[in-house]
Protein backbone atom coordinates (compact mmCIF):
# COMPACT_ATOMS: atom_id res chain seq x y z
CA UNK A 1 14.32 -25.28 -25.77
CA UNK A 2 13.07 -21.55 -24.54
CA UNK A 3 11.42 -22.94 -21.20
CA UNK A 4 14.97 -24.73 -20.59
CA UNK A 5 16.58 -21.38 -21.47
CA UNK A 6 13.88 -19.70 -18.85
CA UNK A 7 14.33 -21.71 -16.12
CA UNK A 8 18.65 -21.33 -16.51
CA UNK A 9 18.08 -17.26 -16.27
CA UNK A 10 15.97 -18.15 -12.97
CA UNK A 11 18.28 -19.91 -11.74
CA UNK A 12 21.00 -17.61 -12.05
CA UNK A 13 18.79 -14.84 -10.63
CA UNK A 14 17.89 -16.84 -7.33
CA UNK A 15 21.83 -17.59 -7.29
CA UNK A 16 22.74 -14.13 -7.11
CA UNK A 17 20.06 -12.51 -4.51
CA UNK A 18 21.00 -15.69 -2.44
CA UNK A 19 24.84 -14.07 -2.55
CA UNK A 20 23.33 -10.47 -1.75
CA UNK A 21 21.24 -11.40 1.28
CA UNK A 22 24.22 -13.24 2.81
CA UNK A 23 26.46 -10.36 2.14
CA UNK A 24 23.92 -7.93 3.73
CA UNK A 25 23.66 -10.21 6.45
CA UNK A 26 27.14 -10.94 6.85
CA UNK A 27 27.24 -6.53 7.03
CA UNK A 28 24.43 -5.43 9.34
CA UNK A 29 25.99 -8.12 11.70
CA UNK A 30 29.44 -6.17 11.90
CA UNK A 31 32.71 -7.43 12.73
CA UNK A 32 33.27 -10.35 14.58
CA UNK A 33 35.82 -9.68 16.78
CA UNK A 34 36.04 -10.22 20.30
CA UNK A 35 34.68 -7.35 22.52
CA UNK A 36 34.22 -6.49 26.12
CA UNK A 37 30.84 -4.78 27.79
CA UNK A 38 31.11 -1.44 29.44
CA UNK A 39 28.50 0.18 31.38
CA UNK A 40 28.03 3.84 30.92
CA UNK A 41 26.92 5.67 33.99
CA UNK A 42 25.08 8.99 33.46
CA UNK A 43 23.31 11.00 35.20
CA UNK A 44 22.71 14.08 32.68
CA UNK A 45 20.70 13.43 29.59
CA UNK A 46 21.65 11.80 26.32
CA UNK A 47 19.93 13.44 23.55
CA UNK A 48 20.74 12.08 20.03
CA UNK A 49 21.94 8.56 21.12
CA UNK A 50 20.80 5.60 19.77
CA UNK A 51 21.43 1.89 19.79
CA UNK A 52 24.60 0.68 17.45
CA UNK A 53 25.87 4.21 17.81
CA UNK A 54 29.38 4.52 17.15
CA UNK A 55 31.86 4.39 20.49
CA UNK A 56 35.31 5.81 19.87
CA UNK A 57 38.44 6.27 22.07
CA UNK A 58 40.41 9.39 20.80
CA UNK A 59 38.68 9.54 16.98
CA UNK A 60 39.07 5.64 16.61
CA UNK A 61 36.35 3.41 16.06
CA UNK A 62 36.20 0.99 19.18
CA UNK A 63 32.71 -0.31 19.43
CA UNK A 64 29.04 0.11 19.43
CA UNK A 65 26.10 1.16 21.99
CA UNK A 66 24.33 -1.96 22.81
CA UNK A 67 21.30 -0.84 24.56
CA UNK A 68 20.13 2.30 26.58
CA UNK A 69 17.75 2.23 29.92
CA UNK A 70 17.59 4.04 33.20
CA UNK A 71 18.86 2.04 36.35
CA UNK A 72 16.55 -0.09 38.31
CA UNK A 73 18.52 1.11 41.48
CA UNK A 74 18.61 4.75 40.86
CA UNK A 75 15.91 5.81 38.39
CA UNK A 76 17.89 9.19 38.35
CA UNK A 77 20.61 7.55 36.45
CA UNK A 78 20.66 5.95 32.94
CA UNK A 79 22.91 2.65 32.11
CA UNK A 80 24.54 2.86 28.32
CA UNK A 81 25.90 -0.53 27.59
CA UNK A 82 28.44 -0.83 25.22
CA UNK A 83 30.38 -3.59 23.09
CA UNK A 84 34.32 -2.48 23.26
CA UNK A 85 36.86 -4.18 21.39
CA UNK A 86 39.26 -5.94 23.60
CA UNK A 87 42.02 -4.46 22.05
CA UNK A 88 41.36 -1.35 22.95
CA UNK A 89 44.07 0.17 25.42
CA UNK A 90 41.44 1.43 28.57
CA UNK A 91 42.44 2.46 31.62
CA UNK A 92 41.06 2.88 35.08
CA UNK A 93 41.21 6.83 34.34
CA UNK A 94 38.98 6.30 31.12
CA UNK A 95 35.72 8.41 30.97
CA UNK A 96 33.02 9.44 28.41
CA UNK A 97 31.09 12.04 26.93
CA UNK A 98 28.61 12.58 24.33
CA UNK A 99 29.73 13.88 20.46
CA UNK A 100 27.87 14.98 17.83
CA UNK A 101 27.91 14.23 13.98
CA UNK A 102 27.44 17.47 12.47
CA UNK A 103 23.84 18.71 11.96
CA UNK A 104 22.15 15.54 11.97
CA UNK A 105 21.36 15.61 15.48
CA UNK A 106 22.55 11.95 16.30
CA UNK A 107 25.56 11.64 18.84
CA UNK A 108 28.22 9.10 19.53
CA UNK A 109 29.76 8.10 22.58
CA UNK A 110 33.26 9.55 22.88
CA UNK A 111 36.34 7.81 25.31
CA UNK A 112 38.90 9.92 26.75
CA UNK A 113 41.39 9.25 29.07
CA UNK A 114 43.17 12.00 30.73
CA UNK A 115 45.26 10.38 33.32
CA UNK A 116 48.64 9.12 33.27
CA UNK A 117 47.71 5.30 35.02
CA UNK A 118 48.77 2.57 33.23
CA UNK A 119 46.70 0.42 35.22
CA UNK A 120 44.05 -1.44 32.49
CA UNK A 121 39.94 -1.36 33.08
CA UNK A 122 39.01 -4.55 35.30
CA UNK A 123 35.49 -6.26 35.85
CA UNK A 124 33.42 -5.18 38.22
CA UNK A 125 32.82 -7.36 41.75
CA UNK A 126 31.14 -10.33 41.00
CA UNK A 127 32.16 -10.53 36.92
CA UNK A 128 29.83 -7.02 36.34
CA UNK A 129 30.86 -5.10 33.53
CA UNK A 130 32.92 -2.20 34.52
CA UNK A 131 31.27 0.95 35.06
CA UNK A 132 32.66 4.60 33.47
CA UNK A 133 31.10 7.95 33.97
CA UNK A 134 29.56 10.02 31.23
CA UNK A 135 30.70 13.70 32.11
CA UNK A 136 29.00 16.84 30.32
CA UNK A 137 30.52 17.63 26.73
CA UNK A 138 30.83 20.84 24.94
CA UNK A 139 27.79 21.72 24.17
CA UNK A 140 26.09 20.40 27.30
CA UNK A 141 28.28 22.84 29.31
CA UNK A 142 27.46 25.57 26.95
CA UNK A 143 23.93 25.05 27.71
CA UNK A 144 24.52 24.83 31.67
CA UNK A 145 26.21 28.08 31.52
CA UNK A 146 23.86 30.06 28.60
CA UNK A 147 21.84 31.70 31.47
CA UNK A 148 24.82 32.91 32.86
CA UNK A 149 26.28 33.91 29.51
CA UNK A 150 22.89 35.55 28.30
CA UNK A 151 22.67 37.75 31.89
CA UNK A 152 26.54 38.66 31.00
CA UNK A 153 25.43 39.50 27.47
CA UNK A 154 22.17 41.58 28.41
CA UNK A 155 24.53 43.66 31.18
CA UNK A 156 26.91 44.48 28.43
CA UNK A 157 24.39 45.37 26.16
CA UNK A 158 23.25 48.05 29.12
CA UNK A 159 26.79 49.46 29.85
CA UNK A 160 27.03 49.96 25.82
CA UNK A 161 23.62 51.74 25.73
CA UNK A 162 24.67 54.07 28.83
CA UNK A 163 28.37 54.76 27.13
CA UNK A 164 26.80 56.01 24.10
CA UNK A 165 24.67 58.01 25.74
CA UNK A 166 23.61 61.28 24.30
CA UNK A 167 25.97 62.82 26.63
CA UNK A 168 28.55 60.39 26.33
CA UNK A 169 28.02 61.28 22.33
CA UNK A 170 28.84 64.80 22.19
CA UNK A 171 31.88 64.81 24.51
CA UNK A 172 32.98 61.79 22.08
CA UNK A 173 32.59 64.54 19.17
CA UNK A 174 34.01 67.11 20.85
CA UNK A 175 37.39 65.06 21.25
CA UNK A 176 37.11 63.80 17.57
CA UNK A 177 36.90 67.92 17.07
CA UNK A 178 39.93 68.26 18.94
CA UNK A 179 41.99 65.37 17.97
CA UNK A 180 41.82 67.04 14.43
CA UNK A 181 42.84 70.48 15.86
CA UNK A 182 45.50 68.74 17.67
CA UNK A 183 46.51 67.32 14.04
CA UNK A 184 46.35 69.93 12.31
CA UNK A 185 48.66 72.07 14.78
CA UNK A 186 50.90 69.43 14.32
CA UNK A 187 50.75 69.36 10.66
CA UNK A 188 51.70 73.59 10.91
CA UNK A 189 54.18 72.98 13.40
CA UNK A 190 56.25 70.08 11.08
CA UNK A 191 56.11 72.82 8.49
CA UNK A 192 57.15 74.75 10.68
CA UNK A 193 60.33 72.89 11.70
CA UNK A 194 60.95 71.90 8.36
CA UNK A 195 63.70 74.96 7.58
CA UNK A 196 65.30 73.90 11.02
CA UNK A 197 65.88 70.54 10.25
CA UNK A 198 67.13 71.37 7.12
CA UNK A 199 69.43 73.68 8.88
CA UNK A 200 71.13 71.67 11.05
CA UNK A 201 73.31 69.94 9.19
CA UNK A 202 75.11 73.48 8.32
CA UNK A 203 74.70 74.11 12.53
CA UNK A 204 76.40 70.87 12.87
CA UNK A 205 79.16 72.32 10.92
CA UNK A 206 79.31 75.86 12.12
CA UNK A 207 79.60 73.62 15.38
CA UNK A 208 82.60 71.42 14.80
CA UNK A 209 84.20 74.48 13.04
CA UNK A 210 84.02 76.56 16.62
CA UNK A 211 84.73 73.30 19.02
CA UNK A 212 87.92 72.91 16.61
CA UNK A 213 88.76 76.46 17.14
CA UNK A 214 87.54 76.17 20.78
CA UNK A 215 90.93 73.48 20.92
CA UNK A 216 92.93 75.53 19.49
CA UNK A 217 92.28 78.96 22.22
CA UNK A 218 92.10 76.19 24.62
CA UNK A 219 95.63 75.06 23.84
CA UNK A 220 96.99 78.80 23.88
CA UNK A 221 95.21 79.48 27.17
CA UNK A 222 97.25 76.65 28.88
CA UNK A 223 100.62 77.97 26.74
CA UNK A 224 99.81 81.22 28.75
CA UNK A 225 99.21 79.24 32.34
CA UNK A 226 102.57 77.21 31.47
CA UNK A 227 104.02 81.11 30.60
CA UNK A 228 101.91 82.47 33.93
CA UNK A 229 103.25 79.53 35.74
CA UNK A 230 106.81 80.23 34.81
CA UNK A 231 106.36 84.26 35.53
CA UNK A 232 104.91 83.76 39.11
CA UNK A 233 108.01 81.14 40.14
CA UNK A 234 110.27 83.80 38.76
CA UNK A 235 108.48 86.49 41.05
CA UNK A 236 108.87 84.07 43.75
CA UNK A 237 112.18 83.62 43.10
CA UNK A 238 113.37 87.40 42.99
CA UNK A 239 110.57 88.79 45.91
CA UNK A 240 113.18 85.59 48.06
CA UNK A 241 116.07 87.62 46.15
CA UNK A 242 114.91 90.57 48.06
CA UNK A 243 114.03 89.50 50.92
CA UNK A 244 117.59 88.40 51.44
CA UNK A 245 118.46 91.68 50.08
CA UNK A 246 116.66 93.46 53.05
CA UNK A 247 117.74 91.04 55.72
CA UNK A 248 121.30 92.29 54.54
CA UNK A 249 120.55 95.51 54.58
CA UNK A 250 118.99 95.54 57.59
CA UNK A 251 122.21 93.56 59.29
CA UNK A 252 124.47 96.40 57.51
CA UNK A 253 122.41 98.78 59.16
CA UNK A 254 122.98 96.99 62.42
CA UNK A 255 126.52 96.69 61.59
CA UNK A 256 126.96 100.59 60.93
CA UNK A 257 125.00 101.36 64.00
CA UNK A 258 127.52 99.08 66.16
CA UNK A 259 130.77 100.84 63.94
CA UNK A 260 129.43 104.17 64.33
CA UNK A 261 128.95 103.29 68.51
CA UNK A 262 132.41 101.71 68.44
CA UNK A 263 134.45 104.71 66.65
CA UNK A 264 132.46 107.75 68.08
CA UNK A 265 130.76 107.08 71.53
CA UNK A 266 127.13 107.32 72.01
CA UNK A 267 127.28 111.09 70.95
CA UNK A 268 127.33 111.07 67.17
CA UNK A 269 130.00 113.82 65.92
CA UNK A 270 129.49 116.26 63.18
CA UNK A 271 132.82 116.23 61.66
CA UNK A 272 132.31 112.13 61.13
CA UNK A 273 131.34 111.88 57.20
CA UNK A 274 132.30 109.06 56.85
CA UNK A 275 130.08 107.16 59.30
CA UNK A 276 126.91 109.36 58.19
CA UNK A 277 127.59 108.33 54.06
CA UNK A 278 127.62 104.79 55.56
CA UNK A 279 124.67 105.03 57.37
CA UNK A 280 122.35 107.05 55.12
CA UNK A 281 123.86 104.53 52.49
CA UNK A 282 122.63 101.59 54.69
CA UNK A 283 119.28 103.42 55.05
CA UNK A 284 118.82 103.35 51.04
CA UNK A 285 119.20 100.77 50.62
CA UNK A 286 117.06 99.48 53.08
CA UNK A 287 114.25 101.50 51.49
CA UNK A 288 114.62 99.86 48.55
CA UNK A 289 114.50 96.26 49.96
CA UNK A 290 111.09 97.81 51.32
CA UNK A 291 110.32 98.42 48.06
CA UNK A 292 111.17 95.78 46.46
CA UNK A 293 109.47 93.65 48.74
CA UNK A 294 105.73 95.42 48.29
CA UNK A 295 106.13 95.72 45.06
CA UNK A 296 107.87 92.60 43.55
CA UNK A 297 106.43 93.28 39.74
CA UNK A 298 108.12 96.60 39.57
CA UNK A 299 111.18 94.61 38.21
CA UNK A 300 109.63 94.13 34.91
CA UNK A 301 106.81 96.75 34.83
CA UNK A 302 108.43 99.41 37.00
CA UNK A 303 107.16 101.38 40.02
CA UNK A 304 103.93 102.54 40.12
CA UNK A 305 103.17 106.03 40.37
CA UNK A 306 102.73 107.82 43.94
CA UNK A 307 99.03 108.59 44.47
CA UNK A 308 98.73 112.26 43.56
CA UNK A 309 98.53 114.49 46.97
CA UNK A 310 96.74 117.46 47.99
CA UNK A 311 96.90 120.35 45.81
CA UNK A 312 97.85 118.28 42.58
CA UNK A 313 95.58 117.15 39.73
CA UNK A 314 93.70 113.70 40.07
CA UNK A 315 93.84 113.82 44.20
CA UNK A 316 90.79 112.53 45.59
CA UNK A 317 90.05 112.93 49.59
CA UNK A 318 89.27 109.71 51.11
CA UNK A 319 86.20 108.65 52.10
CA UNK A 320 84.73 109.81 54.95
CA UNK A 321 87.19 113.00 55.09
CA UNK A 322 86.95 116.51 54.91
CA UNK A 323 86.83 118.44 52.00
């Protein structure tokens, strides 16, 4: 009964590593599905990639690296064939470059496609695989250009060392000193300003007070040029008055002259009073036409005193004269 009960556990045990060597079989063989073979074409190196390395077109999974070996033609270039699952949308633009998985140092072939073809990737002459390149990643253009990158580094470096300079140094104190005397004179001069700020509100005031009383001399300064206005059309108005007045009296004049001609000859005679009141008559008034007519404002001021004459306070020789 116990070896029967031996030989059942055995039995069971061979059962079940039977079922875990075909499922670890079944794994390290991958997925079944149908796939297509690329060839790689590089010409730079390939550090980190190994067979059964992953191959993926824009993050996705696609495939696997199938073997690695320079090209009998052209020992100057190396041959990466890959397994690519049919399904997967490639294009005649398609190209690849090397990725790396974190710091583990392996890499992983990476598709990209930056063209705008439709077109799909089509065997080679002859039923070859079709052939992509492998262009320089990241890092492998990092490393073309670090000599460049290092020589721009070290001739920064210099330039730094020669701005701060010992000279360069002190005049960079000496405006730090000054920027700091510059602030603090503009610290004393807010302070300064303060009370004026503070007084402007009442300036604003005082202000609007005088531009309101501003309007209002403005608006009696144009009642007086409506009044000055007024005055000088009634000036012109009564100097016409007496200009008409002299043209009169200068016609009565005329008119006398011709009487006194008509009644008593060209020989004026003494015992004629009658012509002589009409004549010295005409001659007044005259004179005060002449008057008039120099000195219009003497209506409403009145006529202006005679200059004082020789002999009487206030006379004055004129210049140039003898005194």
């Amino acid at each position: 009964m116990e070896n029967r009960a031996h030989a059942l556990i055995a039995g069971l045990f061979l059962l079940l590593m039977g079922t875990a060597l075909v499922a670890a079989i079944a794994w390290f063989q991958g997925d079944r599905t149908a796939q297509r073979s690329v060839t790689v074409v590089s010409r730079i190196g390939v550090p980190g990639l190994n067979v059964k390395a992953p191959v993926k077109l824009r993050g996705v999974e696609v495939g696997k690296v199938e073997s690695i070996g320079f090209d009998p033609a052209d020992p100057h270039q190396i041959l990466i064939e890959i397994g690519v699952d049919e399904r997967a949308p490639l294009t005649t633009g398609v190209y690849a470059e090397l990725g790396h998985q974190g710091i583990t140092g392996l890499s992983f072939l990476e598709l990209r496609d930056e063209s705008r073809s439709q077109q799909p990737l089509a065997a080679a002459a002859g039923g070859a695989s079709p052939r992509i390149e492998l262009r320089p990643g990241l890092f492998e253009r990092v490393a073309d250009a670090g000599p460049a990158l290092i020589a721009g580094f070290g001739e920064a470096a210099t330039r730094i060392n020669t701005l701060l300079g010992d000279e360069n140094q002190r005049q960079l104190a000496k405006t730090l000193a000054n920027l700091e005397q510059a602030s603090s004179d503009v610290s004393r001069l807010v302070a300064d300003l303060q009370p004026t700020v503070q007084a402007l509100p009442r300036l604003a005031r005082s202000a609007d007070q005088t531009v309101q009383r501003a309007g209002g001399v403005l608006a009696n300064v144009d009642a007086l040029v409506t009044d000055a206005r007024g005055l000088s059309s009634d000036l012109r108005a009564r100097s016409s008055a007496l200009d008409r007045l002299g043209d009169a009296a200068a016609q009565l004049e005329s008119t006398s002259r011709s009487l006194e001609l008509a009644l008593v000859g060209p020989e004026r005679v003494r015992s004629a009073p009658l012509i002589e009141d009409i004549a010295r008559g005409s001659r007044a008034v005259e004179r005060v036409a002449t008057e008039f007519g120099d000195q219009p404002h003497s209506l409403l001021f009145g006529k202006a005193p005679s200059p004082p004459g020789p002999g009487e306070s206030g006379f004055q020789f004129p210049a140039g004269g003898a005194k």
